[in-house]
Protein backbone atom coordinates (compact mmCIF):
# COMPACT_ATOMS: atom_id res chain seq x y z
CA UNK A 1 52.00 72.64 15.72
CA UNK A 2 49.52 72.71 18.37
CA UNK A 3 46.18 72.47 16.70
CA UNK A 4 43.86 69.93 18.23
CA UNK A 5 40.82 68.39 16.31
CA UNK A 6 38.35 70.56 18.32
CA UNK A 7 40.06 73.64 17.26
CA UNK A 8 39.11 73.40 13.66
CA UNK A 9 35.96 71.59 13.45
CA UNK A 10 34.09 75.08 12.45
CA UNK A 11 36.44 76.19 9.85
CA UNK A 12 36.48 72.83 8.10
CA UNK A 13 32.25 72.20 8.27
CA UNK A 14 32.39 75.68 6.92
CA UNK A 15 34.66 74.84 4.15
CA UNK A 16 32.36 72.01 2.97
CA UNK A 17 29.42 74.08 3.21
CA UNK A 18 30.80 76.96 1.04
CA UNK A 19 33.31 75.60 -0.65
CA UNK A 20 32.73 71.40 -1.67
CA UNK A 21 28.64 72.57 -0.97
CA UNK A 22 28.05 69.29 0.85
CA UNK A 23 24.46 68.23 1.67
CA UNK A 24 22.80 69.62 4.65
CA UNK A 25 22.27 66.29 6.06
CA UNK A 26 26.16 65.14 5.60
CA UNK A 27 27.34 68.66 7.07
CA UNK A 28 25.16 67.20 9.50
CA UNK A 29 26.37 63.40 9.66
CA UNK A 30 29.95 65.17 9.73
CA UNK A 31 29.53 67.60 13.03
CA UNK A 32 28.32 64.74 14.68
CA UNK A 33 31.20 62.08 14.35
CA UNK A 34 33.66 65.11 14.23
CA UNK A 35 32.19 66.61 17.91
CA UNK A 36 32.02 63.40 19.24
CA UNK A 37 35.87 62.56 18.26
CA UNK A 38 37.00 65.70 20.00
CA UNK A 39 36.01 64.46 23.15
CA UNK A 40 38.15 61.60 23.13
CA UNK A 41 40.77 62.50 20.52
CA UNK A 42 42.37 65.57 22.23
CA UNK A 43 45.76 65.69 21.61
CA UNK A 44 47.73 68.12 18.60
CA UNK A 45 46.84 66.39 15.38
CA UNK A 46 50.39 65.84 14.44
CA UNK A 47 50.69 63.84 17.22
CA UNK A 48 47.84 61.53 16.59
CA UNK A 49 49.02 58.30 14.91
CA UNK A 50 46.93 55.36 12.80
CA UNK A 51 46.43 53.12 16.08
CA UNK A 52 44.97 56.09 17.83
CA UNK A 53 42.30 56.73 15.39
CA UNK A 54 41.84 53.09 14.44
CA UNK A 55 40.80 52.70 18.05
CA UNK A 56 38.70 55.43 18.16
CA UNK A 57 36.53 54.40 15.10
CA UNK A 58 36.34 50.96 16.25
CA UNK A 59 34.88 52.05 19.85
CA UNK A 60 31.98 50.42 21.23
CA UNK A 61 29.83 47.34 19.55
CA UNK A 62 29.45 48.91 16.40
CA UNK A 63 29.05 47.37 12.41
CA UNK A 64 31.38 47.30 9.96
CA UNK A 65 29.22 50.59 8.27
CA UNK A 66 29.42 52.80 11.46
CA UNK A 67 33.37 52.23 11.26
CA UNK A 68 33.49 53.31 7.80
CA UNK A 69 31.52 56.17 8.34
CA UNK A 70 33.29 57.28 11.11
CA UNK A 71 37.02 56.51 8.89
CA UNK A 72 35.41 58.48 6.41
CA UNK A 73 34.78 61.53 7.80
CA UNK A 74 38.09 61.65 9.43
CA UNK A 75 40.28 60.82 6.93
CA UNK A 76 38.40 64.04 4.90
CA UNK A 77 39.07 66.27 7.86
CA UNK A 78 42.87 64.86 7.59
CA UNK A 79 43.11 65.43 4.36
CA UNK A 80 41.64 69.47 4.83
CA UNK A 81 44.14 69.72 7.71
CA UNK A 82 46.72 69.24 5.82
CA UNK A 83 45.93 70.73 3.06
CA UNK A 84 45.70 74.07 5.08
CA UNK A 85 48.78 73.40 6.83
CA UNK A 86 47.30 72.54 10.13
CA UNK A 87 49.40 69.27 10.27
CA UNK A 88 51.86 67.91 8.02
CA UNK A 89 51.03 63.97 8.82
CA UNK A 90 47.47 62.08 7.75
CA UNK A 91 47.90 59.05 9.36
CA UNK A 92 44.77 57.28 7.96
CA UNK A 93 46.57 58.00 4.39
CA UNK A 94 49.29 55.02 5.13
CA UNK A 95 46.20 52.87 5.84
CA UNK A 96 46.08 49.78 4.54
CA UNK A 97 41.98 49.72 2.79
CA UNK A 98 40.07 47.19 4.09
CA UNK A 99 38.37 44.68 2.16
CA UNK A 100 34.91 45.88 2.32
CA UNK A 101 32.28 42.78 1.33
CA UNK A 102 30.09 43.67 -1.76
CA UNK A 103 26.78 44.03 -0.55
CA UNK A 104 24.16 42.78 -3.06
CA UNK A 105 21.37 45.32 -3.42
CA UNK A 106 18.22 44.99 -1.23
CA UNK A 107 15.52 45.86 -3.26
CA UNK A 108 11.73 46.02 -1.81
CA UNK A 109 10.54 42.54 -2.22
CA UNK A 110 8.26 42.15 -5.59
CA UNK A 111 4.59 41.13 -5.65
CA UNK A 112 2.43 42.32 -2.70
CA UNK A 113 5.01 44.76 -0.66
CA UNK A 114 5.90 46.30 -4.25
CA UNK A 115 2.04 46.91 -4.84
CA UNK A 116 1.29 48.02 -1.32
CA UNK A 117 4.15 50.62 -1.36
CA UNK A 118 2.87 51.73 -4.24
CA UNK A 119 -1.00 52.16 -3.82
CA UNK A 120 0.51 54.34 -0.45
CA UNK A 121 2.80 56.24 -2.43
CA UNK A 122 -0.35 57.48 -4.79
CA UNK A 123 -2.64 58.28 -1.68
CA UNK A 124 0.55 60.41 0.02
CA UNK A 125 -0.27 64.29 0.54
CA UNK A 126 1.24 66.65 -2.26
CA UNK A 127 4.07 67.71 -2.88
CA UNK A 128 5.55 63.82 -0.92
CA UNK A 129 3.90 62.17 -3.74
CA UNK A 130 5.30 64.01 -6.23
CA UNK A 131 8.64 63.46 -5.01
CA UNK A 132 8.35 59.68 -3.72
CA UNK A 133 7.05 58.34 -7.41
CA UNK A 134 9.98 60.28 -8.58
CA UNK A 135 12.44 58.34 -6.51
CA UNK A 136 10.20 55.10 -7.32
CA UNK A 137 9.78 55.29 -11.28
CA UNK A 138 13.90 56.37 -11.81
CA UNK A 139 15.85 55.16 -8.57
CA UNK A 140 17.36 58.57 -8.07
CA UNK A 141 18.82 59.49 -4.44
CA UNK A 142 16.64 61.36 -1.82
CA UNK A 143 19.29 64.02 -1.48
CA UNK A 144 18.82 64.52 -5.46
CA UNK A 145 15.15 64.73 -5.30
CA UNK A 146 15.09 67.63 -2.85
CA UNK A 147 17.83 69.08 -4.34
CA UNK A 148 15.94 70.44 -8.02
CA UNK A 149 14.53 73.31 -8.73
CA UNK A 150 12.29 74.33 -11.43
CA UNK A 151 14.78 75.03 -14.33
CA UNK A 152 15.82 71.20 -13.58
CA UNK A 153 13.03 70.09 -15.38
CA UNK A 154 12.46 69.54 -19.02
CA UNK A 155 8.73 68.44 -20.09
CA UNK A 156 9.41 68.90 -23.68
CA UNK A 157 7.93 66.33 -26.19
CA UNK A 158 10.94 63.86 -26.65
CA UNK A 159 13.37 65.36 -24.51
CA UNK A 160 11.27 64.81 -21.12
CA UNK A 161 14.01 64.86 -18.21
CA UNK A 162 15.44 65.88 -14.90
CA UNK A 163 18.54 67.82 -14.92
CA UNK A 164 20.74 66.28 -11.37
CA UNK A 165 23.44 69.19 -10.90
CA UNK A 166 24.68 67.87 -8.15
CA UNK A 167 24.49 64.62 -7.81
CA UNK A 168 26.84 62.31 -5.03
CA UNK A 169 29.74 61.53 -7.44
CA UNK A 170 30.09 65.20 -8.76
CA UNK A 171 29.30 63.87 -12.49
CA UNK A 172 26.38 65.89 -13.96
CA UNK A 173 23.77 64.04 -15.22
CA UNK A 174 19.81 63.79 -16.76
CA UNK A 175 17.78 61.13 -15.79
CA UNK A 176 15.99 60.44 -18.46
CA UNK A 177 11.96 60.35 -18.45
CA UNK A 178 9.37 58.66 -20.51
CA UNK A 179 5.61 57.35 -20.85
CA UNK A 180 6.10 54.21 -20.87
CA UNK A 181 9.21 53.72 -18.30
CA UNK A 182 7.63 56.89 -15.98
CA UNK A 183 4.12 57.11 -16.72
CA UNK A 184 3.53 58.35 -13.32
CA UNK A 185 6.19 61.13 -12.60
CA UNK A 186 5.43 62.81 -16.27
CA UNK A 187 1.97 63.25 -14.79
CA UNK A 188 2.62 64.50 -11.80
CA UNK A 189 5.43 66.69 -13.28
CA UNK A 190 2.82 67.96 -15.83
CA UNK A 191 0.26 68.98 -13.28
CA UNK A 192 2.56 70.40 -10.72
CA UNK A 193 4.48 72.58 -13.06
CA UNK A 194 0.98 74.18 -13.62
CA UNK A 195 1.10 75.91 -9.92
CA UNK A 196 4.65 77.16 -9.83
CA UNK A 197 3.84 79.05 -14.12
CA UNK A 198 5.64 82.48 -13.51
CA UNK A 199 8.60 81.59 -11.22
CA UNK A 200 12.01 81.77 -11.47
CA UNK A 201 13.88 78.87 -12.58
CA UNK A 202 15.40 78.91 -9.11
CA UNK A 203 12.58 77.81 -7.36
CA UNK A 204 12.79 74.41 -5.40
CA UNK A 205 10.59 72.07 -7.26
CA UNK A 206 9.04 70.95 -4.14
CA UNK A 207 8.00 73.23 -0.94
CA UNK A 208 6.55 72.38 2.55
CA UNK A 209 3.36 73.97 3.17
CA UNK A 210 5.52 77.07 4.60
CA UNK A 211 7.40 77.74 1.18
CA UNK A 212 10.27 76.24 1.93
CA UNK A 213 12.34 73.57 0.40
CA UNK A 214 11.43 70.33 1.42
CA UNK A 215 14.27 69.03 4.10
CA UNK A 216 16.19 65.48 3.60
CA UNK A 217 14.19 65.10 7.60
CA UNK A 218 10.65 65.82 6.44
CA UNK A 219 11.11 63.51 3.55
CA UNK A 220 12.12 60.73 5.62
CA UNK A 221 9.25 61.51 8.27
CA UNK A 222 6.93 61.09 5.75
CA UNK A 223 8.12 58.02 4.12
CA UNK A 224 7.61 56.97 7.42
CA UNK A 225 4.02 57.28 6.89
CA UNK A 226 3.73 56.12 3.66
CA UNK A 227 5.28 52.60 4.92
CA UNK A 228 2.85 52.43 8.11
CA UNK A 229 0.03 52.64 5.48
CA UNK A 230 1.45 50.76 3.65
CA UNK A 231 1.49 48.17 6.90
CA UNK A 232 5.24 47.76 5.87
CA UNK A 233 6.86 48.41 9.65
CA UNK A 234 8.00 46.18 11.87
CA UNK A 235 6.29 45.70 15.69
CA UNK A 236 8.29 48.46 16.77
CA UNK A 237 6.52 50.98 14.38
CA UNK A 238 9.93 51.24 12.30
CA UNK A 239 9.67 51.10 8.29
CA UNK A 240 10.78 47.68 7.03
CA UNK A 241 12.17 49.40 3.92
CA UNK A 242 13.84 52.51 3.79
CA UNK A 243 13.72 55.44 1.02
CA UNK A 244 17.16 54.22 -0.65
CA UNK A 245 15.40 50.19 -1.28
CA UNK A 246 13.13 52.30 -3.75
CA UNK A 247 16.52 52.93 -5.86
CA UNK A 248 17.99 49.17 -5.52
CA UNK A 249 13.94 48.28 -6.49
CA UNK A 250 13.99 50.28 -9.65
CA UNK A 251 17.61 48.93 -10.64
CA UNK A 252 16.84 45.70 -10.16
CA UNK A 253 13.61 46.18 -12.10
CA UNK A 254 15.17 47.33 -15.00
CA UNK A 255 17.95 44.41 -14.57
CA UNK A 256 14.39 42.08 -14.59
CA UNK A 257 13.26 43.65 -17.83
CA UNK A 258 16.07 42.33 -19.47
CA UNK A 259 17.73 45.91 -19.66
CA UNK A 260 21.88 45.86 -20.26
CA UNK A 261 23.92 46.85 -17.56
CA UNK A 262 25.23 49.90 -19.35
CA UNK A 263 21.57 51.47 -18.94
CA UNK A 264 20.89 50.52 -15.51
CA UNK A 265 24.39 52.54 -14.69
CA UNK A 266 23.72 55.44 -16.93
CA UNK A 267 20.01 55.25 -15.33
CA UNK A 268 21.02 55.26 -11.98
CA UNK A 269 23.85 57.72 -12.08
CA UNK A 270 26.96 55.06 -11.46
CA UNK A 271 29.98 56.61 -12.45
CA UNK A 272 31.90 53.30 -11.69
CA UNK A 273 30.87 49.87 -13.39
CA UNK A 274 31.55 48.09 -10.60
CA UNK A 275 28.35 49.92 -8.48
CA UNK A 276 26.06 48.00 -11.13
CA UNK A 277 27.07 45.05 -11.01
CA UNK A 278 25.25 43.60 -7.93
CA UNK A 279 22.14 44.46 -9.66
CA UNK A 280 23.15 41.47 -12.20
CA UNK A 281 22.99 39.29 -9.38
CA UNK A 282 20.04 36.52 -10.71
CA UNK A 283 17.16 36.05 -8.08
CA UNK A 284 16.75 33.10 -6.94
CA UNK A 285 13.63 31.95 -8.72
CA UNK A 286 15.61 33.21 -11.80
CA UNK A 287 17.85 30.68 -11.47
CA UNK A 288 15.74 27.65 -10.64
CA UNK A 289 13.48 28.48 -13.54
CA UNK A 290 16.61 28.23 -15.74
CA UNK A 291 17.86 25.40 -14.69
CA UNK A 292 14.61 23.39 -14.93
CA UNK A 293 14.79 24.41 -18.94
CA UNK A 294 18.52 23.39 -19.22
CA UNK A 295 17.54 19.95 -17.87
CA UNK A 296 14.42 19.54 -20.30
């Protein structure tokens, strides 16, 4: 075989589009790392070996993250390739998987950046503040948020929810709303569902003021905004939290309540145990204040 990695780059973004129904913004992340391999990884894929992609990946001054990104969305290409019988070998199958260090969740810090966030959040334009109380109140993914439609919501007394049909793990799943642990996004739910009475279930929950669904970009853009009012950027202008802290801030709020781990997972969509368990890491102050009773 003859195929080089340029050669099929189309067929397999297309695939993932119509086929696995990716994200938008990982189609994205994936044409990207996959263009920019062509240009360096040219000979037939059968001929490319573990070393030769190992180097490629590892190119440049780059972190540990950027690595595994970029082993990621080649060993998925791989594994398409050979699955349609493009190549027969996968060399980043016989790879050894690295040791990746837990990273303990960074959550946005409590007490005055908590409160500031918040007080921008509620002064955001419609239908941003809408969806960024969502992601604050039950620590669900950006990609999720802009992802529902109308039929994905349930307002019915006792059964209040938000239907994820697609969520990053592939595991359906309803997060779970209430007035006491989402005061906020019932309320905004309520009143919102009020302009879209009449349309289909079909219809994106949120639209951009030209009807369309709200991208992954715009919501970042704005949460941009939201954190320079907030005066939470750094001096280069650049948000000192990002959109996925507000999930590791609910999780570890509901960890602070004294919640069991079982309902932080279910809460925030974990299909493995193992995801949850950083958010059992004790602060700090947690500890000191324990161990000053223990010695009383």
């Amino acid at each position: 075989m003859c195929a080089t990695l340029s050669d099929h780059i189309a067929a397999f973004l297309d695939d993932m589009a119509r086929v696995v129904r990716l994200r938008p913004h990982t189609l994205r992340a994936y044409r990207y790392e996959l263009t920019a391999a062509a240009t360096g990884l040219t000979t037939p894929l059968d001929a490319l070996t573990l070393t030769d992609l190992e180097r490629w990946t590892s190119r440049g001054t780059v972190s540990a993250s950027t690595i595994a990104r970029r082993t990621a969305t080649l060993s998925r290409f791989f594994t398409w390739a050979v699955r349609h019988q493009l190549c027969v070998i996968h060399p980043l199958a016989v790879r050894e998987s690295a040791r990746r260090r837990q990273r303990l969740p960074r959550p946005v810090a409590s007490g005055d950046d908590r409160l500031a966030l918040d007080r921008a959040i509620a002064a955001a334009p419609q239908p941003y503040r809408l969806l960024f109380t969502l992601l604050r109140e039950t620590g669900m993914r950006a990609g999720e948020v802009v992802a529902l439609v109308l039929g994905d919501i349930s307002l019915a007394a006792g059964r209040e929810g938000v239907r994820i049909r697609d969520p990053k793990n592939g595991t359906e799943r309803v997060v779970v709303l209430g007035p006491t642990a989402t005061p906020k996004s019932l309320r905004l739910l309520r009143t919102h569902l009020k302009t879209l009475v009449g349309q289909p279930t079909h219809v994106p929950l949120a639209r951009s003021p030209r009807g369309t669904r709200v991208s992954y970009d715009a919501l970042h853009y704005q949460w941009s905004l939201v954190c320079q009012a907030a005066q939470l950027v750094d001096t280069t202008g650049k948000p000192r939290y990002t959109l996925h802290q507000l999930r590791h801030t609910r999780g570890s709020e509901l960890v602070e309540q004294g919640q069991r781990l079982e309902i932080v997972q279910r809460v925030l969509g974990h299909r493995d145990p193992r995801s949850t368990l950083g958010y059992a890491a004790l602060h700090d102050d947690q500890v000191r204040a324990a161990l000053e009773q223990g010695g009383r």
